[in-house]
N, C-alpha and C. Protein backbone atom coordinates (compact mmCIF):
# COMPACT_ATOMS: atom_id res chain seq x y z
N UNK A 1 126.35 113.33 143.06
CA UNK A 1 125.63 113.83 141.91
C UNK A 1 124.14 113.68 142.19
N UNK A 2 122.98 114.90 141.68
CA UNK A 2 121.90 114.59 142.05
C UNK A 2 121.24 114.21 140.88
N UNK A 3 120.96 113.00 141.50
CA UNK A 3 120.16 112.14 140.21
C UNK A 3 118.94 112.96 139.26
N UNK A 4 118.29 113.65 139.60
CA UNK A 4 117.10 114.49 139.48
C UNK A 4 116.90 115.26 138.51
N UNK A 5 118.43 116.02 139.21
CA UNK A 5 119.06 116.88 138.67
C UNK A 5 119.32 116.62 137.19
N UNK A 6 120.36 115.14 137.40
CA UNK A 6 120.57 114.87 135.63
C UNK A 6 119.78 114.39 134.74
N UNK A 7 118.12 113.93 134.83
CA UNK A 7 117.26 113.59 134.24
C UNK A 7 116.27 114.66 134.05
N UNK A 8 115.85 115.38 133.07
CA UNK A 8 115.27 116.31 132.09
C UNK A 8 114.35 115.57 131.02
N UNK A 9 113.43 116.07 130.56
CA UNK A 9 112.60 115.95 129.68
C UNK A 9 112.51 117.23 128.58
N UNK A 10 112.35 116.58 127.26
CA UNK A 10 112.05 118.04 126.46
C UNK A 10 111.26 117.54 125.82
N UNK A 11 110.19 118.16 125.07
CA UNK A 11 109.06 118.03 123.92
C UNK A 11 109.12 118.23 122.87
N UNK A 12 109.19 117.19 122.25
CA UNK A 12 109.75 117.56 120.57
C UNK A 12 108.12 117.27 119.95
N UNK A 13 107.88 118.23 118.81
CA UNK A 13 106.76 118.41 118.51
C UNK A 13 107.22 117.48 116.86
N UNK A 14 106.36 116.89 116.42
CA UNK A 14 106.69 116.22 114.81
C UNK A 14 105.54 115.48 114.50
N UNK A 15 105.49 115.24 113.12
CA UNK A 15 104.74 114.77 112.37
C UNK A 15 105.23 113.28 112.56
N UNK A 16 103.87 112.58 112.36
CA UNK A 16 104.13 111.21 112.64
C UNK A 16 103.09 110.37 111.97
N UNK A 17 102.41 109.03 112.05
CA UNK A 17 101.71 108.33 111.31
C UNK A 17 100.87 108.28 113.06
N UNK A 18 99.79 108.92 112.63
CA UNK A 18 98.65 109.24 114.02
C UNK A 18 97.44 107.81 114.13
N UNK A 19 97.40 107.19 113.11
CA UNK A 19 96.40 106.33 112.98
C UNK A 19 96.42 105.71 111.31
N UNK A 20 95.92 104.50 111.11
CA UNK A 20 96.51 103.36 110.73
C UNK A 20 95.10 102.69 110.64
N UNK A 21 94.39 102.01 108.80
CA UNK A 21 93.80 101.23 108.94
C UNK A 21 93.93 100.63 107.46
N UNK A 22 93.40 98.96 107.26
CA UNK A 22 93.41 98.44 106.54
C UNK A 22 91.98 97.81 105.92
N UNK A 23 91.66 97.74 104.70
CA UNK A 23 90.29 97.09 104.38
C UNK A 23 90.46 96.10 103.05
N UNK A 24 90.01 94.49 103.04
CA UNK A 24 89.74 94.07 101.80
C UNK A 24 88.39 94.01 101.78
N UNK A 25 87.98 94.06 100.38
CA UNK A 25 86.68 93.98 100.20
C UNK A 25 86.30 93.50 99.03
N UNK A 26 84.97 92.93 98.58
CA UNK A 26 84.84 92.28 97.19
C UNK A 26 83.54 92.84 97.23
N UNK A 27 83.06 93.16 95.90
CA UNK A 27 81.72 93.84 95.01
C UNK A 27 81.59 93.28 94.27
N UNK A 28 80.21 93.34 93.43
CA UNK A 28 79.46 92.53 92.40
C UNK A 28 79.04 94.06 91.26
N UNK A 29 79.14 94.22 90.19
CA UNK A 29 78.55 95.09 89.29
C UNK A 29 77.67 94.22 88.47
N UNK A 30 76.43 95.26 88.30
CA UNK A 30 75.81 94.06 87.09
C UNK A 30 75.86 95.21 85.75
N UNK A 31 76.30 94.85 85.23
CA UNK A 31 76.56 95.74 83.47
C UNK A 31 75.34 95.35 82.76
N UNK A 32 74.96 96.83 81.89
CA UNK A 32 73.93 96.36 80.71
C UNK A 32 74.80 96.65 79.57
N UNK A 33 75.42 95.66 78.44
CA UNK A 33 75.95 96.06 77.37
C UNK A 33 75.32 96.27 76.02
N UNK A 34 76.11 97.03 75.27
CA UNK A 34 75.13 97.18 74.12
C UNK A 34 74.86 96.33 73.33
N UNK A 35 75.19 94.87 73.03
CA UNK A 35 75.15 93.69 72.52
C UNK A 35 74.53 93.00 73.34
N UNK A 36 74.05 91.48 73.52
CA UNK A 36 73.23 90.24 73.73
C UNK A 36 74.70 89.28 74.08
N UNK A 37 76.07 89.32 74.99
CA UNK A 37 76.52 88.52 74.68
C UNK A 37 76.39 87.28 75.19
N UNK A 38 76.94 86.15 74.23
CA UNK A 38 76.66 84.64 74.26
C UNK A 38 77.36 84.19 75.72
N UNK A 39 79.45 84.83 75.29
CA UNK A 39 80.12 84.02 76.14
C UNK A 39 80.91 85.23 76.59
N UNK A 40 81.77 84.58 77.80
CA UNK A 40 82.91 86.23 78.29
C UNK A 40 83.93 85.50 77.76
N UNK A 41 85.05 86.55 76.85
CA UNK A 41 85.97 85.46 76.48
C UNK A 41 87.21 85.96 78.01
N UNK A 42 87.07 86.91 78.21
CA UNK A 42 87.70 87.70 78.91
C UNK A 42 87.46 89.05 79.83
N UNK A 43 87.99 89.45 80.98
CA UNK A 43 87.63 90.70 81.95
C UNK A 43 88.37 91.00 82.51
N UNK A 44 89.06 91.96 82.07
CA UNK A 44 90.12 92.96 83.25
C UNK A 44 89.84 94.33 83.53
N UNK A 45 90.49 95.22 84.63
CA UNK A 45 90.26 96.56 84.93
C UNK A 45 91.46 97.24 84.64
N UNK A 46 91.33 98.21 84.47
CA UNK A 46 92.32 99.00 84.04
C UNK A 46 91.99 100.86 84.19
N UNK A 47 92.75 101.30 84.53
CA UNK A 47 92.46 103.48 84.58
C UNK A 47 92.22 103.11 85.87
N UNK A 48 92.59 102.50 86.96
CA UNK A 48 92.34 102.88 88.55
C UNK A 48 92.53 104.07 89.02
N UNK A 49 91.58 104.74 89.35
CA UNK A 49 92.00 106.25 89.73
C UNK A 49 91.55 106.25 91.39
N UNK A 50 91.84 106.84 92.27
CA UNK A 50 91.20 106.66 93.67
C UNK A 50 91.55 108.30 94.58
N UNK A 51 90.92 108.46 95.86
CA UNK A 51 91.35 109.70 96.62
C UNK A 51 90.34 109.49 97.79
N UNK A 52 91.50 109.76 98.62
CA UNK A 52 90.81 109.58 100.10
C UNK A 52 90.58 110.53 100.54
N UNK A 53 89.96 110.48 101.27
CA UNK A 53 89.12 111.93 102.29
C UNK A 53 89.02 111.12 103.88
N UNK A 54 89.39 111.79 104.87
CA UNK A 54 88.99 111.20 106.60
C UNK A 54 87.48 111.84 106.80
N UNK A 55 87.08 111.54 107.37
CA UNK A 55 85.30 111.34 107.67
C UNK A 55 85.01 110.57 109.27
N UNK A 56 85.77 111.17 110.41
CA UNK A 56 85.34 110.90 111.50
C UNK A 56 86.14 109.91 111.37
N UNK A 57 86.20 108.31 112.10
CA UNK A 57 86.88 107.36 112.48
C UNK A 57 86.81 106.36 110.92
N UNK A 58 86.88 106.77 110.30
CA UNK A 58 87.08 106.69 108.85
C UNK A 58 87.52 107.35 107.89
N UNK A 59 88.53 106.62 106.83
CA UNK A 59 88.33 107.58 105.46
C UNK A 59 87.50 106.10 104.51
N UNK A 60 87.13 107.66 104.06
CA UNK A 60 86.30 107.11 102.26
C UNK A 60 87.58 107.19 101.42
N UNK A 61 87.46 106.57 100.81
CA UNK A 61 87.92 106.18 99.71
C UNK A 61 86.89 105.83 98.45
N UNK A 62 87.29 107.29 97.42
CA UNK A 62 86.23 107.02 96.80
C UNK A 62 86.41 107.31 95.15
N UNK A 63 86.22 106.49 94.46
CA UNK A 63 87.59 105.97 93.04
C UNK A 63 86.40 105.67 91.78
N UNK A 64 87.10 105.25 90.61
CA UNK A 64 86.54 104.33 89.76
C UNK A 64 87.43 103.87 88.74
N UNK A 65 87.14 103.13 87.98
CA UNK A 65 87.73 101.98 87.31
C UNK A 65 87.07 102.02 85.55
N UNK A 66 87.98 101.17 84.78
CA UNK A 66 87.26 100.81 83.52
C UNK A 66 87.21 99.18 83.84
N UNK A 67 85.76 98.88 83.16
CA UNK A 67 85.66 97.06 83.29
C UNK A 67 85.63 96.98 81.71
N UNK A 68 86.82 96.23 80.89
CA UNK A 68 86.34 95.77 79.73
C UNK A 68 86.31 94.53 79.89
N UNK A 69 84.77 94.22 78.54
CA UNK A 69 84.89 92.84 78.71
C UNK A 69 85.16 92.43 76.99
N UNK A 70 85.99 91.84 77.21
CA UNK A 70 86.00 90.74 75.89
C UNK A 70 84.72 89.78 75.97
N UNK A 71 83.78 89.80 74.46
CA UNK A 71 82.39 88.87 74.88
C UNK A 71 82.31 88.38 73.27
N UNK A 72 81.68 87.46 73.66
CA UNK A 72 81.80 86.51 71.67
C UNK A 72 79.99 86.44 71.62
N UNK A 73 79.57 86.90 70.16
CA UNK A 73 77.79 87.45 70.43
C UNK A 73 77.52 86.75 69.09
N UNK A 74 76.65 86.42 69.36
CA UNK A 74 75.75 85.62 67.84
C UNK A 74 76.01 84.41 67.57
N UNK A 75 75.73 84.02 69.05
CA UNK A 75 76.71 82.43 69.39
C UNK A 75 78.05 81.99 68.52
N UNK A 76 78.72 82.86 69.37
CA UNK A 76 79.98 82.73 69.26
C UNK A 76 80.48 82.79 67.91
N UNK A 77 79.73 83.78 67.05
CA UNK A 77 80.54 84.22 65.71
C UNK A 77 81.21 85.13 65.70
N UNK A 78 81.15 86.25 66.46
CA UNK A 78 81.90 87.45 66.58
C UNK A 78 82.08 87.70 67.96
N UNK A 79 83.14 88.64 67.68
CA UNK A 79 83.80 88.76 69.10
C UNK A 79 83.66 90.74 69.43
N UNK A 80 83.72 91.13 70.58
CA UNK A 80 83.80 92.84 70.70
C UNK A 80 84.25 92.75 71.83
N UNK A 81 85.09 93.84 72.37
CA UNK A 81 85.55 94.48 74.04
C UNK A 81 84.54 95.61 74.15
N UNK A 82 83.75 95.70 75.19
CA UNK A 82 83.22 96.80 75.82
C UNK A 82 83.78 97.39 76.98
N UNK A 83 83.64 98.47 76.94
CA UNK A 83 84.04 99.22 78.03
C UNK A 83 83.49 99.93 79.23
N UNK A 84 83.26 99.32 80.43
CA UNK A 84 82.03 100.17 80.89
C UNK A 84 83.02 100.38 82.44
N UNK A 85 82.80 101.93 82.74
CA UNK A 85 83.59 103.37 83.54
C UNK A 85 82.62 102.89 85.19
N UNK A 86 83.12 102.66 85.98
CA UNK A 86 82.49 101.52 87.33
C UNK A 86 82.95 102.61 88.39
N UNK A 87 82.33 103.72 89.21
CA UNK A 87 82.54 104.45 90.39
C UNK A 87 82.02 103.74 91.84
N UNK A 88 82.69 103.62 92.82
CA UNK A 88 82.74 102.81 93.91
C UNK A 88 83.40 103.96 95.12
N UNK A 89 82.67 103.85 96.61
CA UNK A 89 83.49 104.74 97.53
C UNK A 89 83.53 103.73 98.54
N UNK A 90 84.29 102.98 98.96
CA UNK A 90 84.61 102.19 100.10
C UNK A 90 85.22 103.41 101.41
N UNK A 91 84.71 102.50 102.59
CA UNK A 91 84.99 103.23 104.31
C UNK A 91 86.10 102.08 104.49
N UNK A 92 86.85 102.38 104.67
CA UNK A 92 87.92 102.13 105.39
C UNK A 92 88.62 102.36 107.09
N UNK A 93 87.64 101.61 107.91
CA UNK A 93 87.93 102.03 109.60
C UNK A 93 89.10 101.93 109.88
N UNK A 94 90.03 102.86 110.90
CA UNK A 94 90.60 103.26 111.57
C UNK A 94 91.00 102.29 112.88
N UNK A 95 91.82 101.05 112.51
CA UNK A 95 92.13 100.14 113.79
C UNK A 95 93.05 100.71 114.68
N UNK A 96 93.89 102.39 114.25
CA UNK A 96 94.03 102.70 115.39
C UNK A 96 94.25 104.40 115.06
N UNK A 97 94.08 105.46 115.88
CA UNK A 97 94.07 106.89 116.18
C UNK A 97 94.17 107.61 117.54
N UNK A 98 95.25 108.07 116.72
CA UNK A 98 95.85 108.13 118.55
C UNK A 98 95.02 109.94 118.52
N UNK A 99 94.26 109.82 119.90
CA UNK A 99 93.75 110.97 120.01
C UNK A 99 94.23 112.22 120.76
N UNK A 100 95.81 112.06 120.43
CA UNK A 100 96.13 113.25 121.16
C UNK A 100 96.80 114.39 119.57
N UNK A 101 96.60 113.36 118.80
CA UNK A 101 97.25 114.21 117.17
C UNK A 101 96.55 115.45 117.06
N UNK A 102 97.32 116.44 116.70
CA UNK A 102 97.04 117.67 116.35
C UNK A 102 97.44 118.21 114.91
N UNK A 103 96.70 119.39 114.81
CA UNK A 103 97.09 120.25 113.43
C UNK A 103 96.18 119.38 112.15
N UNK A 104 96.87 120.04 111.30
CA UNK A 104 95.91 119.28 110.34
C UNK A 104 96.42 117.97 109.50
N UNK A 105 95.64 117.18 109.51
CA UNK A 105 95.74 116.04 109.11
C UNK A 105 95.88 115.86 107.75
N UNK A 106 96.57 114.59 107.42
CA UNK A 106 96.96 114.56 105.90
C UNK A 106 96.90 112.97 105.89
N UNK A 107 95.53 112.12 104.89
CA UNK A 107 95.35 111.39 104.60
C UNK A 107 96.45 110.75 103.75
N UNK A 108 97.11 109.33 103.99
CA UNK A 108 97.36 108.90 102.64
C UNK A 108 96.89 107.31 102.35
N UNK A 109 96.90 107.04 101.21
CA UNK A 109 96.23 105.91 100.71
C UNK A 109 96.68 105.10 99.71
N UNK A 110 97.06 103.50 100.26
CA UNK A 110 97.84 102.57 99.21
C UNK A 110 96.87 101.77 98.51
N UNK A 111 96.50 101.53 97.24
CA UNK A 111 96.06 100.13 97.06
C UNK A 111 96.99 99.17 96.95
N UNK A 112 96.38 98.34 98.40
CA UNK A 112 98.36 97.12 98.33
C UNK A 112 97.07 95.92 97.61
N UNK A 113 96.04 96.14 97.10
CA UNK A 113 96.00 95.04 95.92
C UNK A 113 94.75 95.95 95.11
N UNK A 114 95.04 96.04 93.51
CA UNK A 114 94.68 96.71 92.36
C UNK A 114 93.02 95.78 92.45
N UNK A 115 92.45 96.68 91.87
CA UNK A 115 90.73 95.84 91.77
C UNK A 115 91.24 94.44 90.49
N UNK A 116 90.83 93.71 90.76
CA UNK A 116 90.71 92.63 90.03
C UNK A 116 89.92 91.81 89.55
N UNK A 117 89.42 90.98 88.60
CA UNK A 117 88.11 90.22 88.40
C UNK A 117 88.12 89.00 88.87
N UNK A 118 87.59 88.26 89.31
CA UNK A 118 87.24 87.39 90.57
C UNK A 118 86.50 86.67 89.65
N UNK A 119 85.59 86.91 88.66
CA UNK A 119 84.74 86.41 88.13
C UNK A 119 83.62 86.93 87.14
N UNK A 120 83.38 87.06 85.98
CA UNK A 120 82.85 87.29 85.39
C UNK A 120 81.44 86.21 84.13
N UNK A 121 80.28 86.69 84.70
CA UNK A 121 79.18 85.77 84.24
C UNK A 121 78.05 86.26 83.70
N UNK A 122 77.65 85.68 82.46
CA UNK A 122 76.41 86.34 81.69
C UNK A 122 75.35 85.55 82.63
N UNK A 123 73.71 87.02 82.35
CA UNK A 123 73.13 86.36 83.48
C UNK A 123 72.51 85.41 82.61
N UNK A 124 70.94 84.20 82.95
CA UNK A 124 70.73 83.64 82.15
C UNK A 124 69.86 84.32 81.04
N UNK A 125 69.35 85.35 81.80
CA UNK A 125 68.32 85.73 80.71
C UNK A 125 69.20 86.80 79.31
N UNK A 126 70.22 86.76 79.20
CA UNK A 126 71.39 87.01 78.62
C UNK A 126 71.62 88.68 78.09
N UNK A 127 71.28 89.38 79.03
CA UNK A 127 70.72 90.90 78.89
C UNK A 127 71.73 91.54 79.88
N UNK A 128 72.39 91.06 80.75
CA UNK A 128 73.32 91.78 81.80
C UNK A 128 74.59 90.98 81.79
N UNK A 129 75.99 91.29 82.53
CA UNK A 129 77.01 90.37 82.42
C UNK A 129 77.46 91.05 84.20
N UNK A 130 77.39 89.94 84.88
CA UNK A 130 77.85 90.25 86.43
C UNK A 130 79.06 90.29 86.48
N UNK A 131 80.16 91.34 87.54
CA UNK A 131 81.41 91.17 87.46
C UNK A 131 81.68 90.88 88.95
N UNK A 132 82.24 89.91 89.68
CA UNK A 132 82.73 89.82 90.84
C UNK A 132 84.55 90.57 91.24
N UNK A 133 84.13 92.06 91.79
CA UNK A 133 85.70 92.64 92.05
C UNK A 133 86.35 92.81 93.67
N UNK A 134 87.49 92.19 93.70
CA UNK A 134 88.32 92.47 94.91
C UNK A 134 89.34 92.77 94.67
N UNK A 135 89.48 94.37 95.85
CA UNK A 135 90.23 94.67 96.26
C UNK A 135 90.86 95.04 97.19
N UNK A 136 92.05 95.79 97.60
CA UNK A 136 92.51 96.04 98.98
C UNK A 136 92.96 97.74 99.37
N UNK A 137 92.92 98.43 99.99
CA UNK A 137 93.21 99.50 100.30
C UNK A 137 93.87 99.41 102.03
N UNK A 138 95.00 100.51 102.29
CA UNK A 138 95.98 100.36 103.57
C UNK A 138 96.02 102.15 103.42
N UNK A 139 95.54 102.57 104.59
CA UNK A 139 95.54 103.93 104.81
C UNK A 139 96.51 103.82 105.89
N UNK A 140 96.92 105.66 106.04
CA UNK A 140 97.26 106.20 106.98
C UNK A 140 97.28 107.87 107.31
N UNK A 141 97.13 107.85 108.70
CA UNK A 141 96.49 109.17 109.20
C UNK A 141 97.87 110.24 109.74
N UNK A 142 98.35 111.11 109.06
CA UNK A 142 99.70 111.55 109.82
C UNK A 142 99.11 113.09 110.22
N UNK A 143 99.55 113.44 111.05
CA UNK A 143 99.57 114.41 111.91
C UNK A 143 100.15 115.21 112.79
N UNK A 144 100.37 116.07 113.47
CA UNK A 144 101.43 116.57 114.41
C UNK A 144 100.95 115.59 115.58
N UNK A 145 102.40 115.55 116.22
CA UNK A 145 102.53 114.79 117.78
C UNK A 145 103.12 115.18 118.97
N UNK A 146 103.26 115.14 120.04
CA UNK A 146 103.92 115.46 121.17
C UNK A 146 105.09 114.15 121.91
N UNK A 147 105.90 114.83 121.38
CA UNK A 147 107.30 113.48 121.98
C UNK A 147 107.75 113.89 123.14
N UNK A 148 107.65 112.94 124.25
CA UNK A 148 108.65 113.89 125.72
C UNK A 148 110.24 112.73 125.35
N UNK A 149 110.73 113.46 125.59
CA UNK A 149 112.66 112.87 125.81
C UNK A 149 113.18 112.93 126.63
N UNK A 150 113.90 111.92 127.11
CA UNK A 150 114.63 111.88 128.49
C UNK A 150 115.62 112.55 127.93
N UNK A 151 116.62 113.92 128.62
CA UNK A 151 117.48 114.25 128.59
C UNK A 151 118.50 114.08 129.57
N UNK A 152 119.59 113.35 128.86
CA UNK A 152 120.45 113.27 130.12
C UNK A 152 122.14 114.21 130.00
N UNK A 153 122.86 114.49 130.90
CA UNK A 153 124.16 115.35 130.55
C UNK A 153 124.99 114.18 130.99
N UNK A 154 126.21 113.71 129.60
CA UNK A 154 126.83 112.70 129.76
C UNK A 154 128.22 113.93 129.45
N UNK A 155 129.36 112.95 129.94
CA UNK A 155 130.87 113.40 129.44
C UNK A 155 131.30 113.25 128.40
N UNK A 156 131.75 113.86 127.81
CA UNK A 156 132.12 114.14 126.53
C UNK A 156 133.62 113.62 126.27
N UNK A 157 134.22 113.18 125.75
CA UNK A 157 135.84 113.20 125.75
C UNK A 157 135.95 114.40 124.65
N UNK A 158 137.55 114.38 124.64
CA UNK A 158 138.62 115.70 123.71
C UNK A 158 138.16 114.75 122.54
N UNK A 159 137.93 113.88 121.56
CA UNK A 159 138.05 113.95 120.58
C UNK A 159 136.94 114.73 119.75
N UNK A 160 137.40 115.50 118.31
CA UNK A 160 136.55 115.74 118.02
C UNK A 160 135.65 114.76 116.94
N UNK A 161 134.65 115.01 116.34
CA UNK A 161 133.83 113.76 115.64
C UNK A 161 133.63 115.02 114.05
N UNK A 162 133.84 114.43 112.84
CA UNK A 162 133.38 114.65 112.11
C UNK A 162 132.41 114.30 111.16
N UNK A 163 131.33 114.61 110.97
CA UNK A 163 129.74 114.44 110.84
C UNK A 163 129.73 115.00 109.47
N UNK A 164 131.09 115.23 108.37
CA UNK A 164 130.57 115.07 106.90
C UNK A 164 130.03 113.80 106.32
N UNK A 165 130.16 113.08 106.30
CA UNK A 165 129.98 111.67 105.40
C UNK A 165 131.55 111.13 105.30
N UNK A 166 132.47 111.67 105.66
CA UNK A 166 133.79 111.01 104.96
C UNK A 166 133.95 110.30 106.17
N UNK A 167 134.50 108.97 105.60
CA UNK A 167 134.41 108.00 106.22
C UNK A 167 136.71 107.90 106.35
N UNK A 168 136.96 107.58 107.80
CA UNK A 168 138.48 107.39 107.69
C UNK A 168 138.75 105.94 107.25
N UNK A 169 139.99 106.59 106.39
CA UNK A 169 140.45 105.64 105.80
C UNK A 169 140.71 104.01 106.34
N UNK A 170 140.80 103.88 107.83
CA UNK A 170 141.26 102.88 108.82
C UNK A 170 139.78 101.78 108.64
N UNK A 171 138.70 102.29 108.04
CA UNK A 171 137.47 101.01 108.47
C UNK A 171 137.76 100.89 107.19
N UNK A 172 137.40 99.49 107.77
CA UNK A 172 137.48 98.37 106.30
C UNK A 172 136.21 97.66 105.79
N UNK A 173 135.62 98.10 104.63
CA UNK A 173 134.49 97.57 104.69
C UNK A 173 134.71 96.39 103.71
N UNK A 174 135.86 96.06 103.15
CA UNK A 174 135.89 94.74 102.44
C UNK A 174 136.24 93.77 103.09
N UNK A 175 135.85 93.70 104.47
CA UNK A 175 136.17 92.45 105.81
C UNK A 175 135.03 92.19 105.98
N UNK A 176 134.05 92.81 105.75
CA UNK A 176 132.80 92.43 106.45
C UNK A 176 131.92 91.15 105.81
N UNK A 177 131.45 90.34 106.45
CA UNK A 177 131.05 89.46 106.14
C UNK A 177 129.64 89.52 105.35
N UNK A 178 129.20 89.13 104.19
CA UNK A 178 127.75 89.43 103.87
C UNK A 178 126.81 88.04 104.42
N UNK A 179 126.99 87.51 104.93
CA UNK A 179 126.23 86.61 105.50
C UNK A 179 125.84 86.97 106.84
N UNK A 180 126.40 87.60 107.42
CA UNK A 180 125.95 88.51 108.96
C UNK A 180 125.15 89.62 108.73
N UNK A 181 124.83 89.69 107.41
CA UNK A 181 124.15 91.19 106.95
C UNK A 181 122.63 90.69 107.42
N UNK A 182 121.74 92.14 107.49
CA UNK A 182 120.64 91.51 107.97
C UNK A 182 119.58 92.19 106.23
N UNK A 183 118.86 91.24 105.86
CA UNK A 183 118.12 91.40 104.36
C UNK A 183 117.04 91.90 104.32
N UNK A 184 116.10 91.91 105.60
CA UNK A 184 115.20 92.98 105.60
C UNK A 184 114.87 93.37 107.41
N UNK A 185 114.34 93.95 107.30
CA UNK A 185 113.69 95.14 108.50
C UNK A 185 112.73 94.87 108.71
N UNK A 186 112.09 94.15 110.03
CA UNK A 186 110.62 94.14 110.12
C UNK A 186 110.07 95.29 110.65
């Protein structure tokens, strides 16, 4: 048999994840509210809206947020939530891009952690309220690719194989042990 002979290559063309990057990051806003407040009783974000765009060996990522603050004013006789609408575009580099991807590219974009408040502080001169925010964003770059495959010609036996889903009656899946099972996939 000529070895040569039975080893072939073919090119399978497919979409794939071309490049891959991750960013945390933390920001400071300084707010002017329409009140003097004393104290923060409270600060969360909420309406996260975001959309990525690629930009050379980067995407932007470029979003905004609501910051309300719960604040107690007139030394601490009354209380109000303000609401103030916070636009931010973070770069997010590209730790890897494979430069043989073709066709057109299709950004996608996780926040694997939501903006959050870190910290919130009236300044002293009591006219602004600083917000300390971190968050996280995990991109990825998919694209067309070029796959080569070893093709090889193996023997076949007479049986035939059926490739609906029906499974024969002879496997037993109430033998199987669930402690040999494996619980996640790295």
């Amino acid at each position: 048999m000529n070895r040569e002979k039975d080893l072939q290559t073919r090119e399978i063309i497919t979409k794939a994840v071309c490049g891959k990057g991750r960013k945390f990051s933390q920001g400071t806003h300084t707010l002017h509210l329409s009140k003097s407040p004393t104290n923060i009783l409270g600060c969360w974000i909420i309406n996260h809206f975001y959309e990525a765009t690629r930009s050379g060996d980067v995407i932007e990522v470029s979003g905004k947020y609501d910051i309300n603050l719960w604040c107690s004013y007139d030394n601490n006789s009354k209380t109000d939530v303000e609401k103030v609408t916070v636009s931010y575009v973070e770069e997010v580099p590209l730790s890897y891009l494979d430069s043989n991807a073709r066709g057109q590219m299709e950004v996608v974009c996780y926040a694997t952690q939501q903006p959050s408040t870190v910290e919130a502080t009236v300044s002293k001169s009591g006219d602004t309220v600083t917000v300390k925010v971190e968050k996280e964003f995990a991109v990825e770059v998919i694209g067309e690719t070029k796959l080569n495959v070893l093709v090889t010609e193996i023997e076949q036996d007479d049986k035939d194989f059926d490739f609906t889903g029906e499974y024969d009656d002879a496997v037993e899946f109430d033998d199987l042990d669930p402690d040999n099972m494996i619980d996640e996939l790295d």
